[in-house]
C-alpha atoms as a PDB file:
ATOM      1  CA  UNK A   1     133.735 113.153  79.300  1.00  0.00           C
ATOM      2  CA  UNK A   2     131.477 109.842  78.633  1.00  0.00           C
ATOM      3  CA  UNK A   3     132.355 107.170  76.363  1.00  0.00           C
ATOM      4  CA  UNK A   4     131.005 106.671  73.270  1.00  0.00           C
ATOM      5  CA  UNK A   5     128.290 103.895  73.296  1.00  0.00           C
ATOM      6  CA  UNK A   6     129.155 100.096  73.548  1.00  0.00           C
ATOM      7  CA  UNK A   7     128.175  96.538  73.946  1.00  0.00           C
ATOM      8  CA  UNK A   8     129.671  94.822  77.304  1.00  0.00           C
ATOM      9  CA  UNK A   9     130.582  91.425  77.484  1.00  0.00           C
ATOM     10  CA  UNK A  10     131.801  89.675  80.964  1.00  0.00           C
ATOM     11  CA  UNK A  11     132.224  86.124  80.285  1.00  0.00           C
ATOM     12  CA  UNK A  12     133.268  83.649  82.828  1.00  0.00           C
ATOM     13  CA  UNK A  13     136.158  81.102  80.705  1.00  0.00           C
ATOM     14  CA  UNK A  14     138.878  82.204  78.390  1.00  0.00           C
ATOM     15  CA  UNK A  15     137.336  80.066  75.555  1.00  0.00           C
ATOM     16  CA  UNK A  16     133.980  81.838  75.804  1.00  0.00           C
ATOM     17  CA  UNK A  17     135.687  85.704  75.719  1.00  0.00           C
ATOM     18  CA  UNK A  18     137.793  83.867  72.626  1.00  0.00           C
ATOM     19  CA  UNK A  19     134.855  82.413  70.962  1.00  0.00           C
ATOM     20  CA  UNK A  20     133.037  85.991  71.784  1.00  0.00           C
ATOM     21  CA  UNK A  21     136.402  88.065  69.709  1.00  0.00           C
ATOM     22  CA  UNK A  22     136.427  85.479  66.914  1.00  0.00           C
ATOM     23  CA  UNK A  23     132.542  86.141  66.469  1.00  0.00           C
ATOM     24  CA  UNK A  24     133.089  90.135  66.402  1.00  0.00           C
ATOM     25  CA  UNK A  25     136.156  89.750  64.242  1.00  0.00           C
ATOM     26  CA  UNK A  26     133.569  87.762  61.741  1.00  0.00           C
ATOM     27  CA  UNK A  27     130.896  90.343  61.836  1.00  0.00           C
ATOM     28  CA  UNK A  28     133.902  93.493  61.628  1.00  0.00           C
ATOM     29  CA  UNK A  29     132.920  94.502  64.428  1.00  0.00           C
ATOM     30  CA  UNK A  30     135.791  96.064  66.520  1.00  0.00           C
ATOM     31  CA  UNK A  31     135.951  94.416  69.606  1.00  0.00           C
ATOM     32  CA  UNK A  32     138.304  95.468  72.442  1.00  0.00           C
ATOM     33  CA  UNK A  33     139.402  92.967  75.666  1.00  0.00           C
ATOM     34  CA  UNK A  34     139.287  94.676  78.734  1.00  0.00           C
ATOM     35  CA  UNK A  35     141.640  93.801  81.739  1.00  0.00           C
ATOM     36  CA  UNK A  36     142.295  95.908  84.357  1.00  0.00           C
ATOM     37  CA  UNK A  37     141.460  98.680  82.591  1.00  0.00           C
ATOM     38  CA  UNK A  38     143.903 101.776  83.697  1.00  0.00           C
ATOM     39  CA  UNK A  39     144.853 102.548  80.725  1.00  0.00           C
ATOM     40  CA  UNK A  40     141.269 101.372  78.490  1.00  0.00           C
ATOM     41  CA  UNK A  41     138.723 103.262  80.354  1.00  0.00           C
ATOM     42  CA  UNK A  42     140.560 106.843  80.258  1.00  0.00           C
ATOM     43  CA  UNK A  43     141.088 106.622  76.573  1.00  0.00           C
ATOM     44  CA  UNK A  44     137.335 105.443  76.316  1.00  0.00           C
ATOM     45  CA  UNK A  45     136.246 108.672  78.446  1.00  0.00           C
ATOM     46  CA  UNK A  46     138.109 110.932  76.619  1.00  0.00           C
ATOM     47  CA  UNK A  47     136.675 108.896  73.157  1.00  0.00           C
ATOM     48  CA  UNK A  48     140.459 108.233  72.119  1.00  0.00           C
ATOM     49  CA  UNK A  49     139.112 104.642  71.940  1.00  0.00           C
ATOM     50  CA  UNK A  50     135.431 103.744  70.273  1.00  0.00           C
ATOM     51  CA  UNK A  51     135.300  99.962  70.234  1.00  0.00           C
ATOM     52  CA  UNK A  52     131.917  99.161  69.665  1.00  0.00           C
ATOM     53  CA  UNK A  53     132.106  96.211  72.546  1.00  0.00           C
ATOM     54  CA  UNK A  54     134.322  95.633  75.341  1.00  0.00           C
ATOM     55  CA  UNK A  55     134.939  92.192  76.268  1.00  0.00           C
ATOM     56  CA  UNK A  56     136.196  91.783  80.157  1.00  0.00           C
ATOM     57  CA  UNK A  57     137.980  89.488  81.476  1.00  0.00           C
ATOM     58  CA  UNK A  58     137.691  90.428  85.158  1.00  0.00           C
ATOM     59  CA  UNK A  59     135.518  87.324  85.645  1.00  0.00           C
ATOM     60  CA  UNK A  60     137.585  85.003  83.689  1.00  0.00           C
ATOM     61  CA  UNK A  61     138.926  82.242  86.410  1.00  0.00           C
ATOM     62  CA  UNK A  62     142.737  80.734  86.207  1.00  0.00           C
ATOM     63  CA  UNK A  63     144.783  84.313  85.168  1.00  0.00           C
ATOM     64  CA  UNK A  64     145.773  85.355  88.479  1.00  0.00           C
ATOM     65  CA  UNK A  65     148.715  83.648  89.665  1.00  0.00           C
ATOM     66  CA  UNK A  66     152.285  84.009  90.042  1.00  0.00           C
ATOM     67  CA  UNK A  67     154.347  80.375  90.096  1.00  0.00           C
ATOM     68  CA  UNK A  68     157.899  78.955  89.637  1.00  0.00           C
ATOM     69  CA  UNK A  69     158.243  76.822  86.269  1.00  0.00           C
ATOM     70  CA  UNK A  70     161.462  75.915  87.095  1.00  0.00           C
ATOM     71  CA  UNK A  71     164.375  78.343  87.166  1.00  0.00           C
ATOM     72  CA  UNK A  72     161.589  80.900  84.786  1.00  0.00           C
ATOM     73  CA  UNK A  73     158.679  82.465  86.630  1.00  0.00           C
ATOM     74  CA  UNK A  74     154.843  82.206  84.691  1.00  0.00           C
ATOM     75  CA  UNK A  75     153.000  85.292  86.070  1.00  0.00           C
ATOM     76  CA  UNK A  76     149.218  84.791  84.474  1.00  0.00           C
ATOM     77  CA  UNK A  77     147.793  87.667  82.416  1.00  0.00           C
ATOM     78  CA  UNK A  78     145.139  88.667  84.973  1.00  0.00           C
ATOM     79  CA  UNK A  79     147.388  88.926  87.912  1.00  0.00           C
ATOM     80  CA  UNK A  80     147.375  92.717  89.185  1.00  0.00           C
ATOM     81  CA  UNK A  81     150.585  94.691  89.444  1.00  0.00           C
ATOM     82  CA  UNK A  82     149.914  94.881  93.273  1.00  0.00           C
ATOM     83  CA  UNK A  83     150.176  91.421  93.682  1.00  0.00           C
ATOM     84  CA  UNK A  84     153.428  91.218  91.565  1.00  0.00           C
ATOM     85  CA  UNK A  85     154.946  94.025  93.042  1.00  0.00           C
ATOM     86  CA  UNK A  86     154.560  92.310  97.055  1.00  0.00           C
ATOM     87  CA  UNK A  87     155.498  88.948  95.580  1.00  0.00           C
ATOM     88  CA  UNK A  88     158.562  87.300  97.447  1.00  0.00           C
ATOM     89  CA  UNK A  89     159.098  84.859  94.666  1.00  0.00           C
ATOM     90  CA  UNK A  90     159.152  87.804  91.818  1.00  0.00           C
ATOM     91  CA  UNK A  91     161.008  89.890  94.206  1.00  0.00           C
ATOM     92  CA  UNK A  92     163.756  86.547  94.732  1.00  0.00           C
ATOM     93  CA  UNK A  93     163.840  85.743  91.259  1.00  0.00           C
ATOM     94  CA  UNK A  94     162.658  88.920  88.772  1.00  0.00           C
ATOM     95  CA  UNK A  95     164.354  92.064  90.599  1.00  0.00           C
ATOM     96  CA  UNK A  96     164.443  93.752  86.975  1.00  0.00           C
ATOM     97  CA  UNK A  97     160.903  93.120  86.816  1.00  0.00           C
ATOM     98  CA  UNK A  98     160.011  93.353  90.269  1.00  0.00           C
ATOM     99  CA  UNK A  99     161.768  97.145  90.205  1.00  0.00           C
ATOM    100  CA  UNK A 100     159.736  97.999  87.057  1.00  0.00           C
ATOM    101  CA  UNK A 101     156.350  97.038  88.666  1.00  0.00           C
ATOM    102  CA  UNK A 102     156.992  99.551  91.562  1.00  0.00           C
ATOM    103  CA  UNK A 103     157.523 102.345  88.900  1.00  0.00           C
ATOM    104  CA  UNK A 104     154.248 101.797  87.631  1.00  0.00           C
ATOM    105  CA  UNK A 105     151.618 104.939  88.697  1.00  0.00           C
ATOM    106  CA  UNK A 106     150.487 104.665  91.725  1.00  0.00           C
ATOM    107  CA  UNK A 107     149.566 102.063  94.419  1.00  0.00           C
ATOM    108  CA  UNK A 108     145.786 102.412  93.305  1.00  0.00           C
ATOM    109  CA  UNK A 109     146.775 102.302  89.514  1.00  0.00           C
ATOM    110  CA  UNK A 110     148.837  98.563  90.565  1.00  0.00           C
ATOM    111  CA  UNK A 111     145.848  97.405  92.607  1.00  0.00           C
ATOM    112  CA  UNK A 112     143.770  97.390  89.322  1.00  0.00           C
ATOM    113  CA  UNK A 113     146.175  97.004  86.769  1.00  0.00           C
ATOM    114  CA  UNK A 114     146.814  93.718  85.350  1.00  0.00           C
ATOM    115  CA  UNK A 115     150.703  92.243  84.404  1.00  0.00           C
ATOM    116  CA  UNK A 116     149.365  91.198  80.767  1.00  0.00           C
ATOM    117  CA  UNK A 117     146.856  93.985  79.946  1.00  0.00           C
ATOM    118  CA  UNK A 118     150.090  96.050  80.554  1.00  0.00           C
ATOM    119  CA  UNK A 119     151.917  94.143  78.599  1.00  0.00           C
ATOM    120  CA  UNK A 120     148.697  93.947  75.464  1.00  0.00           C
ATOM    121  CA  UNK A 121     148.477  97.757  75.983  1.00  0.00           C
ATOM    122  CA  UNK A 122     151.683  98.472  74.580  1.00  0.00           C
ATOM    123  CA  UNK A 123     151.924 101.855  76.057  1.00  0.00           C
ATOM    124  CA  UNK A 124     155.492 103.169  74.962  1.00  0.00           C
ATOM    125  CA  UNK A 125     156.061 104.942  78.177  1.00  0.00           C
ATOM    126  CA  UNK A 126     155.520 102.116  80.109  1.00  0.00           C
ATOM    127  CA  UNK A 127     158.120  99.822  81.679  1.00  0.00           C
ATOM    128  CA  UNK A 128     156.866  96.881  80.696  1.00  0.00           C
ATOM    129  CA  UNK A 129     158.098  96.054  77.134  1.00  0.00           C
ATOM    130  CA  UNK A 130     161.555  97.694  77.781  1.00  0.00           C
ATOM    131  CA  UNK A 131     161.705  95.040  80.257  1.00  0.00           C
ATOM    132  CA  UNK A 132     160.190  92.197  78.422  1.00  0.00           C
ATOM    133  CA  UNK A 133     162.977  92.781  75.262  1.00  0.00           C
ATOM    134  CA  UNK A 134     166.399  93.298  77.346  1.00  0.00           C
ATOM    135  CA  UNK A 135     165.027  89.939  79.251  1.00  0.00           C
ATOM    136  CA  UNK A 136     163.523  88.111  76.431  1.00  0.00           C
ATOM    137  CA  UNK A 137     160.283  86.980  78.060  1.00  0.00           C
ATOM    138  CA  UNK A 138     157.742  85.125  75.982  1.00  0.00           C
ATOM    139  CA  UNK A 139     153.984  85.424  76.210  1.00  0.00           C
ATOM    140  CA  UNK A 140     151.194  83.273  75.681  1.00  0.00           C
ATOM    141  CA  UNK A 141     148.438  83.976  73.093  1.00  0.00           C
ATOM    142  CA  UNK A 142     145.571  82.252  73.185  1.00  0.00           C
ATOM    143  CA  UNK A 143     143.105  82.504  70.182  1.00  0.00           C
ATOM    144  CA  UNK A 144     140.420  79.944  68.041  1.00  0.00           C
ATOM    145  CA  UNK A 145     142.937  77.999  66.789  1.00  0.00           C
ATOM    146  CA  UNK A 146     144.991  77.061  70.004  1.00  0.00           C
ATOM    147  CA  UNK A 147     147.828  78.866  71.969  1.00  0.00           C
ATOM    148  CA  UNK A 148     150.949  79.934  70.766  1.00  0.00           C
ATOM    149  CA  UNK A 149     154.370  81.477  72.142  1.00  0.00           C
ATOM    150  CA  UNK A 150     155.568  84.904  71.022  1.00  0.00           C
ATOM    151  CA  UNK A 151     159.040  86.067  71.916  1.00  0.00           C
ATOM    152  CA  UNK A 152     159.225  89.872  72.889  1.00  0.00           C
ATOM    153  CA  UNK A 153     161.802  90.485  69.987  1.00  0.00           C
ATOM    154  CA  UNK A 154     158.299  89.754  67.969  1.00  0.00           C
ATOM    155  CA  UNK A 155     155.776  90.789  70.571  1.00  0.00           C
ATOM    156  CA  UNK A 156     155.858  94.647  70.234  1.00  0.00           C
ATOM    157  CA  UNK A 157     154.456  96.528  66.404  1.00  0.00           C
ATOM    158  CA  UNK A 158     154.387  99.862  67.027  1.00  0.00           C
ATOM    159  CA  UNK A 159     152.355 102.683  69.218  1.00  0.00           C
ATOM    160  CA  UNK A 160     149.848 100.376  71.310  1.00  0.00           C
ATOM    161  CA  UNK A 161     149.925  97.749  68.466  1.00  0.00           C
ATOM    162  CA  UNK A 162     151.337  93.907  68.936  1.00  0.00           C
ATOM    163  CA  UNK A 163     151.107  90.369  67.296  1.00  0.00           C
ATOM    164  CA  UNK A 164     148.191  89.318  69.074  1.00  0.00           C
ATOM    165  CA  UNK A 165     145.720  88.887  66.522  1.00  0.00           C
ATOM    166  CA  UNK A 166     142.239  90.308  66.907  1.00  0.00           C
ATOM    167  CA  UNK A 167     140.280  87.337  68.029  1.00  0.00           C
ATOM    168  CA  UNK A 168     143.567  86.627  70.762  1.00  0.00           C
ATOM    169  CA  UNK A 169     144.076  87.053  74.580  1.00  0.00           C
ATOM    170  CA  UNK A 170     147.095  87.024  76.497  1.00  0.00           C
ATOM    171  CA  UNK A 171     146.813  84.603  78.647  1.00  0.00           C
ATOM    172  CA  UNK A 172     150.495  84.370  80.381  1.00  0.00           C
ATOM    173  CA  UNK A 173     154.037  85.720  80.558  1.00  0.00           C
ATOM    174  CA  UNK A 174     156.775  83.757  80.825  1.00  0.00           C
ATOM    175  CA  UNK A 175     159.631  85.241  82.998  1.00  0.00           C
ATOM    176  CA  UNK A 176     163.547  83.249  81.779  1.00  0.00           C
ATOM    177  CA  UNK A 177     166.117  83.941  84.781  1.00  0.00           C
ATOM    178  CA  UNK A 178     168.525  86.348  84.524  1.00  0.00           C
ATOM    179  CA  UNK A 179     171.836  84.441  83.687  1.00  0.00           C
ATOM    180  CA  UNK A 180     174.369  83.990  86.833  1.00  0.00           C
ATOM    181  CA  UNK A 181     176.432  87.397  87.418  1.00  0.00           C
ATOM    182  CA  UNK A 182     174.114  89.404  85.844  1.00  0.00           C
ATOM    183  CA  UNK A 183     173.507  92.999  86.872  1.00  0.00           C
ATOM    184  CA  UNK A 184     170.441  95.031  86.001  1.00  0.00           C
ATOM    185  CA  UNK A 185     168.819  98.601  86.458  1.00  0.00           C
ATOM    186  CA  UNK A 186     165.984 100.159  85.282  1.00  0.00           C
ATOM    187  CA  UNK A 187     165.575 104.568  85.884  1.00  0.00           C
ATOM    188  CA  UNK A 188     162.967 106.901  84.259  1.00  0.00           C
ATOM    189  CA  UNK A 189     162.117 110.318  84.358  1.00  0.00           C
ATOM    190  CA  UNK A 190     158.445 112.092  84.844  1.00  0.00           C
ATOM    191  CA  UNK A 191     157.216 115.583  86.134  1.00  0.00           C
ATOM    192  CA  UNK A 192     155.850 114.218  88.663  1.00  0.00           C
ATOM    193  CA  UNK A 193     155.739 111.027  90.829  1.00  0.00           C
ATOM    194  CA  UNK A 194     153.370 108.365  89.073  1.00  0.00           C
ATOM    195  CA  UNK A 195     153.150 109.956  85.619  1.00  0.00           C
ATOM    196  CA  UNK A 196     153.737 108.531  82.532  1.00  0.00           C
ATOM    197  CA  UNK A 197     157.756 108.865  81.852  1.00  0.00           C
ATOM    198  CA  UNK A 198     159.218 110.877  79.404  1.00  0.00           C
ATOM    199  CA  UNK A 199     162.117 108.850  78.701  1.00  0.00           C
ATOM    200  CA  UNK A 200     163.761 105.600  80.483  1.00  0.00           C
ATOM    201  CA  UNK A 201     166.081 103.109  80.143  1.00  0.00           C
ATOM    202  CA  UNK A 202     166.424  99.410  81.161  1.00  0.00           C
ATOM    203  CA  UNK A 203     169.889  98.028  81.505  1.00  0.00           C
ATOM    204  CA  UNK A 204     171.346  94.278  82.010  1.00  0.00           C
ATOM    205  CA  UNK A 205     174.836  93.647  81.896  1.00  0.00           C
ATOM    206  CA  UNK A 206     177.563  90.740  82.254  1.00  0.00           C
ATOM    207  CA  UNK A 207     181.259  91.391  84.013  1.00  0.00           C
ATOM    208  CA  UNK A 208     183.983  89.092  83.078  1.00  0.00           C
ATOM    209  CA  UNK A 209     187.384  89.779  84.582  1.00  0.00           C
ATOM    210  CA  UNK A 210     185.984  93.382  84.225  1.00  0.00           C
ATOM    211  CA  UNK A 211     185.228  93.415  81.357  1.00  0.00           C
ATOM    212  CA  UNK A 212     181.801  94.124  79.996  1.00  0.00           C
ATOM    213  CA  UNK A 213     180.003  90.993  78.615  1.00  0.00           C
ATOM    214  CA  UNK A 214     176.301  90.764  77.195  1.00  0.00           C
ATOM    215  CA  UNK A 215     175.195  93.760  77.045  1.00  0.00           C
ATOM    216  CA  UNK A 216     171.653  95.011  76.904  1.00  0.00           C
ATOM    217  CA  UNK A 217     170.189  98.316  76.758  1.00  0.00           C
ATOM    218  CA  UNK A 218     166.548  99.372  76.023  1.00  0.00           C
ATOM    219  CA  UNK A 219     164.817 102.443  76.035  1.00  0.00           C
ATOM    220  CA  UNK A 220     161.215 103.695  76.356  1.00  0.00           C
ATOM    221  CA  UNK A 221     158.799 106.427  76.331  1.00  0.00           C
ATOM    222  CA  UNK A 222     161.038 107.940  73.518  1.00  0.00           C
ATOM    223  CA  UNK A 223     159.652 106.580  70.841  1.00  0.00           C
ATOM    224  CA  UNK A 224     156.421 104.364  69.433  1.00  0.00           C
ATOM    225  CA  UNK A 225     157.458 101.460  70.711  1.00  0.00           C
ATOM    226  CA  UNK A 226     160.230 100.769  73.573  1.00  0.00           C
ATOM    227  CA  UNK A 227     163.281  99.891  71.436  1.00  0.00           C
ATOM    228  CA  UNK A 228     166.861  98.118  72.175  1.00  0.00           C
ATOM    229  CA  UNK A 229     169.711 100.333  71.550  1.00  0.00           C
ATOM    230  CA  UNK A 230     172.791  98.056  69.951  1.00  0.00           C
ATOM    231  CA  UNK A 231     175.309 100.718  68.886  1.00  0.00           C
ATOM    232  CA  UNK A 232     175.332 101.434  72.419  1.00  0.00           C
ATOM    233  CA  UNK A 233     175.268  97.944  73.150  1.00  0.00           C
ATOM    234  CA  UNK A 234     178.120  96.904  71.052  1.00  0.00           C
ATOM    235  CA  UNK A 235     180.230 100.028  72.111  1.00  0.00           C
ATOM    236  CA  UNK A 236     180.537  97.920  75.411  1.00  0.00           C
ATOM    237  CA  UNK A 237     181.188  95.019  74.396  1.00  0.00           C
ATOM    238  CA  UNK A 238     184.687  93.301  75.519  1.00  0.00           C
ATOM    239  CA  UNK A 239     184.831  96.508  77.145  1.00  0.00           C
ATOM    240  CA  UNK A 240     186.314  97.639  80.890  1.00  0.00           C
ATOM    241  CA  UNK A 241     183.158  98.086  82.744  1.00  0.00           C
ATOM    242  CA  UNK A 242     184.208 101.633  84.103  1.00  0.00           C
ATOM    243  CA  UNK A 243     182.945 104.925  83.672  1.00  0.00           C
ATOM    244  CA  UNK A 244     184.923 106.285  80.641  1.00  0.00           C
ATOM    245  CA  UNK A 245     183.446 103.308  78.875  1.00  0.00           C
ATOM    246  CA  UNK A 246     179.547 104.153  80.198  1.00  0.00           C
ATOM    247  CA  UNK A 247     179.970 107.642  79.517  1.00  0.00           C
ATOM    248  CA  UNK A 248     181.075 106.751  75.839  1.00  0.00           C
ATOM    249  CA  UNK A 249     178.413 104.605  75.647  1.00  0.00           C
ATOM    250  CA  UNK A 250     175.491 106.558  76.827  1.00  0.00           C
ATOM    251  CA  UNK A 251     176.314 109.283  74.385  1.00  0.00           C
ATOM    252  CA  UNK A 252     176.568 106.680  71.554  1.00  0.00           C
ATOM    253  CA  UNK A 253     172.802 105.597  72.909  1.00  0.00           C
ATOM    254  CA  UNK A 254     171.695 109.252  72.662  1.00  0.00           C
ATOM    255  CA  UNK A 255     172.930 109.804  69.190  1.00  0.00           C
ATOM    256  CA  UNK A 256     171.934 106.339  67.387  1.00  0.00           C
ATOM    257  CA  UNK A 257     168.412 107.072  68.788  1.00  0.00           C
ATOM    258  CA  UNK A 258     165.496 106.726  66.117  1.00  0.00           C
ATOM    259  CA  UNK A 259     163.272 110.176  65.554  1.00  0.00           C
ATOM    260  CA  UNK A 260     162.727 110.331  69.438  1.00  0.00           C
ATOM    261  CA  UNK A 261     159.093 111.685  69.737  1.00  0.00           C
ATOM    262  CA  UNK A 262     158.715 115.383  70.623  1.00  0.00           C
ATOM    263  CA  UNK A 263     155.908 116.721  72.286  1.00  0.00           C
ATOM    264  CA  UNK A 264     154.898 119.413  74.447  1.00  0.00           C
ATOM    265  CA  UNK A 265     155.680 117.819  77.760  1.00  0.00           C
ATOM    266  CA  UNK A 266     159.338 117.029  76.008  1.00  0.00           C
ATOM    267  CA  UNK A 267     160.954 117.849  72.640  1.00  0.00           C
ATOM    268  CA  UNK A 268     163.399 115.284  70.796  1.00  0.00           C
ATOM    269  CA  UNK A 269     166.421 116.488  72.034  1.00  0.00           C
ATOM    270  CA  UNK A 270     165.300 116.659  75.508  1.00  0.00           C
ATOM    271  CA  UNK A 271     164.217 113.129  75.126  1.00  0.00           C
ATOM    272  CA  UNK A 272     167.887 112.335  73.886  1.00  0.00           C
ATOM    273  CA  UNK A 273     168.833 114.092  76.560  1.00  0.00           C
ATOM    274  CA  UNK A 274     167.337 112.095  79.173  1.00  0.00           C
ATOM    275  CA  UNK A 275     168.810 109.029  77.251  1.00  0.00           C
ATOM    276  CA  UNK A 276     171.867 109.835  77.500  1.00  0.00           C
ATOM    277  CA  UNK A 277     172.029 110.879  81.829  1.00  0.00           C
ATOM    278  CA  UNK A 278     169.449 107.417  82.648  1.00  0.00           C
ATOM    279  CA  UNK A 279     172.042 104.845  80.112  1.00  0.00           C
ATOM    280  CA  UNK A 280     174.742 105.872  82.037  1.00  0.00           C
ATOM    281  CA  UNK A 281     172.982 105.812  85.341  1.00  0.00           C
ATOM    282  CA  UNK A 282     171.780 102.398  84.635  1.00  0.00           C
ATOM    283  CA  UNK A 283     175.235 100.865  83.506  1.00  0.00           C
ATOM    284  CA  UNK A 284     176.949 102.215  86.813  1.00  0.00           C
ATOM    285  CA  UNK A 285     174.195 100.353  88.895  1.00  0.00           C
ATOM    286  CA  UNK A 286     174.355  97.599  86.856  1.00  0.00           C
ATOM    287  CA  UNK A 287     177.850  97.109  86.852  1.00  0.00           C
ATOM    288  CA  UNK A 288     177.937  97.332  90.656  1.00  0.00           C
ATOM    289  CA  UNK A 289     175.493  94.893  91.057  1.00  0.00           C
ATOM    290  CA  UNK A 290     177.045  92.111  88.490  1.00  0.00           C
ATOM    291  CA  UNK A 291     180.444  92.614  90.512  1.00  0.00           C
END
């Protein structure tokens, strides 16, 4: 199929592409910003998506980078998941993250596919905002009346639908560290290697004398928006970090989930399904690695 018929845009600063979405949103015209564009440009071919002008920032200088900001790591909106997933530093400092990125598709998917249009896309089956909410990154909007900060707990709406208002760009993602003695996992499950996932979970978790301390659990591609599951979470809490205690646990994050989607690849209880198996996957790994 061919995309339905639109005005392109390629301009080379941030402030121009913002000045260019504050003009659009003006006029009511419905402007889309265009990044790497794995996820954009099938949803335009198949006409899932009619913006009536794309705005991309492929020639947009100063998004591509990846640099220490003390103990956080900044990772600029531009920079592609390729270049993420073979950095030492996000490797050294972001494993969560760094083991998320090498989920994503395939290696030609990465090579395109930008760390903040990911993140802007929303997708609920993709790794990204689970990540982003059990780690409470922050990201950087920039729009016509300055920048501003937006936690993740804030970041994510609904199905491919954030706080970034229409005449805004993500312009950078910033990374905290994981806290000292903190173990982490993140597992998913697709048909086949590189599809979308039908359901996954994202784990951190803190051991103190054994017991279970800090607890985070997310889940996505379950629902319209990757979501933290705190009955779960709580369950653990003060808890010895053994398997009775992740089994109980990974049922509870099963049961307390939200109208799971159902579809034809997977129905609701499939979906709750997978919840359950991946939580208490992700708490044994995790556990093992905070020890």
């Amino acid at each position: 199929m061919k995309p339905a018929p639109f005005d392109y845009h390629a301009p080379r600063t941030l402030e121009a592409a913002i000045a260019l979405l504050a003009r659009f949103e003006l006029e009511g015209v419905e402007a889309r910003v265009l990044a790497g564009g794995q996820s954009l440009m099938p949803m335009l071919a198949m006409r899932v998506a009619r913006p009536q002008v794309l705005v991309d920032l492929g020639k947009v200088e100063g998004l591509d980078y990846i640099r220490a900001d003390g103990d956080a790591l900044l990772i600029g909106a531009m920079t592609t998941k390729t270049a993420a997933a073979e950095s030492a530093l996000v490797a050294a400092q972001q494993p969560l993250f760094h083991a998320a990125t090498r989920l994503v598709g395939h290696r030609q998917i990465r090579n395109r596919g930008s760390v903040g249009g990911s993140f802007a896309h929303a997708d609920p089956a993709s790794e990204y905002p689970a990540v982003a909410l059990v780690q409470d990154l922050q990201f950087r909007a920039r729009g016509p009346s300055g920048e501003r900060w937006i936690p993740a707990a804030q970041f994510f709406v609904s199905y491919m639908t954030t706080r970034l208002d229409p005449a805004e760009i993500l312009a950078e993602v910033r990374l905290p560290p994981l806290p000292p003695g903190t173990g982490w996992a993140i597992q998913e499950f697709a048909r086949r290697s590189g599809d979308l996932a039908l359901a996954g979970i994202a784990a951190t978790l803190r051991r103190e004398r054994g017991q279970c301390t800090d607890v985070r659990i997310c889940a996505f591609g379950v629902n319209a928006t990757a979501v933290r599951l705190p009955a779960a979470e709580q369950a653990l809490l003060g808890r010895p970090a053994d398997g009775e205690h992740f089994s109980r646990a990974a049922a509870i994050a099963g049961e307390s989930l939200e109208e799971p989607m159902s579809c034809i690849h997977a129905s609701a209880d499939y979906r709750r399904q997978l919840v359950r198996v991946l939580t208490g996957r992700c708490l044994e790994e995790a556990a093992t690695r905070a020890a």
